[in-house]
Protein backbone atom coordinates (compact mmCIF):
# COMPACT_ATOMS: atom_id res chain seq x y z
CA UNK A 1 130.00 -77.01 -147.08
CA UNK A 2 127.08 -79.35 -147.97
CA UNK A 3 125.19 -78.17 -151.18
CA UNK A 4 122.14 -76.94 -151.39
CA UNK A 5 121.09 -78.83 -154.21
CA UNK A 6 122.53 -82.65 -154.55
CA UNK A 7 122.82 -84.24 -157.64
CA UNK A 8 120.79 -87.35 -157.68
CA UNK A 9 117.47 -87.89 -156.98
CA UNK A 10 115.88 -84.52 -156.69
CA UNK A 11 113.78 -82.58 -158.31
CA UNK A 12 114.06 -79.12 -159.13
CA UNK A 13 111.05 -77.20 -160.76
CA UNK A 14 111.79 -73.53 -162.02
CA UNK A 15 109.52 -70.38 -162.30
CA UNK A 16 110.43 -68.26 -164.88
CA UNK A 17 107.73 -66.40 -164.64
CA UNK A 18 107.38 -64.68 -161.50
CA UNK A 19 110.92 -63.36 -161.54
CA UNK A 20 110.45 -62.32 -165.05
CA UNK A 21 107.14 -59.96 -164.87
CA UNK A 22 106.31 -59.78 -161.37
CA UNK A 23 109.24 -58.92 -158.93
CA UNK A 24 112.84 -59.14 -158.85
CA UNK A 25 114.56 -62.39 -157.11
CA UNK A 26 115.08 -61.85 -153.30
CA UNK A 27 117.32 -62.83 -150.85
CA UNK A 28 118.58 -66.46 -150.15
CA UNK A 29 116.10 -67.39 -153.11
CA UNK A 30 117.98 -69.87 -155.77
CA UNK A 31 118.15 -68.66 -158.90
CA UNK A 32 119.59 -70.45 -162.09
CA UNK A 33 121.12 -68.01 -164.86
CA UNK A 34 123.08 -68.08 -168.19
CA UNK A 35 126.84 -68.48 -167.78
CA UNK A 36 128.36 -65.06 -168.60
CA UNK A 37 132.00 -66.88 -168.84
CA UNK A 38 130.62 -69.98 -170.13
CA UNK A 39 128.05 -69.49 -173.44
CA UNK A 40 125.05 -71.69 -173.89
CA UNK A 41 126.19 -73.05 -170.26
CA UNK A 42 124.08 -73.20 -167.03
CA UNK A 43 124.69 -71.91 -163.71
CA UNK A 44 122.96 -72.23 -159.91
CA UNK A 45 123.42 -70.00 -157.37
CA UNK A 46 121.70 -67.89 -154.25
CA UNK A 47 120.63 -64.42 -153.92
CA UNK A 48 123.04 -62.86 -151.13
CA UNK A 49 122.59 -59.33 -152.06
CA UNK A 50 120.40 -57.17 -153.89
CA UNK A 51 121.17 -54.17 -156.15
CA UNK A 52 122.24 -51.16 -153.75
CA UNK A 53 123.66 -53.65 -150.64
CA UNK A 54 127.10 -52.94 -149.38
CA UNK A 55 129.10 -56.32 -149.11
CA UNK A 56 132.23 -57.56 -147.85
CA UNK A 57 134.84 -59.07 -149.77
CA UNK A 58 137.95 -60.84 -147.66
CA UNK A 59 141.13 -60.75 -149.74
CA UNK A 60 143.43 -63.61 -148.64
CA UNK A 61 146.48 -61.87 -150.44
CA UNK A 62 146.27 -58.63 -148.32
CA UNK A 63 144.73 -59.81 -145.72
CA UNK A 64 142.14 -56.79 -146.08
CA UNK A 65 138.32 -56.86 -146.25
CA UNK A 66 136.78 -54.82 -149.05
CA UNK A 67 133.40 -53.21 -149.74
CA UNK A 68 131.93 -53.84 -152.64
């Protein structure tokens, strides 16, 4: 899969604003966030789903899909 964002020459400007005291982030927006695994670290990702979505998880071990 080809990444969104590629690591040399781009430039990425953030709003911390809008998502802060206007709305909530939406769908398929990117949103950059503190590590909860990682502290003081950095991490990128899309908006899938938003609070109250069903969505489903494939487990490769069980070969079953689950709802989360």
């Amino acid at each position: 899969m080809i990444p969104t964002i590629e690591e040399h020459d781009n430039l990425l400007l953030l709003d911390c604003f809008t998502t802060r005291f206007i709305r909530n982030p939406q769908k398929n927006e990117v949103i950059m966030a503190e590590n909860p695994y990682k502290s003081g670290h950095t991490i990128v990702k899309r908006v899938l789903h938003l609070e109250g979505e069903v969505a489903e998880v494939y487990d490769y071990k069980t070969n079953t899909i689950h709802k989360v």
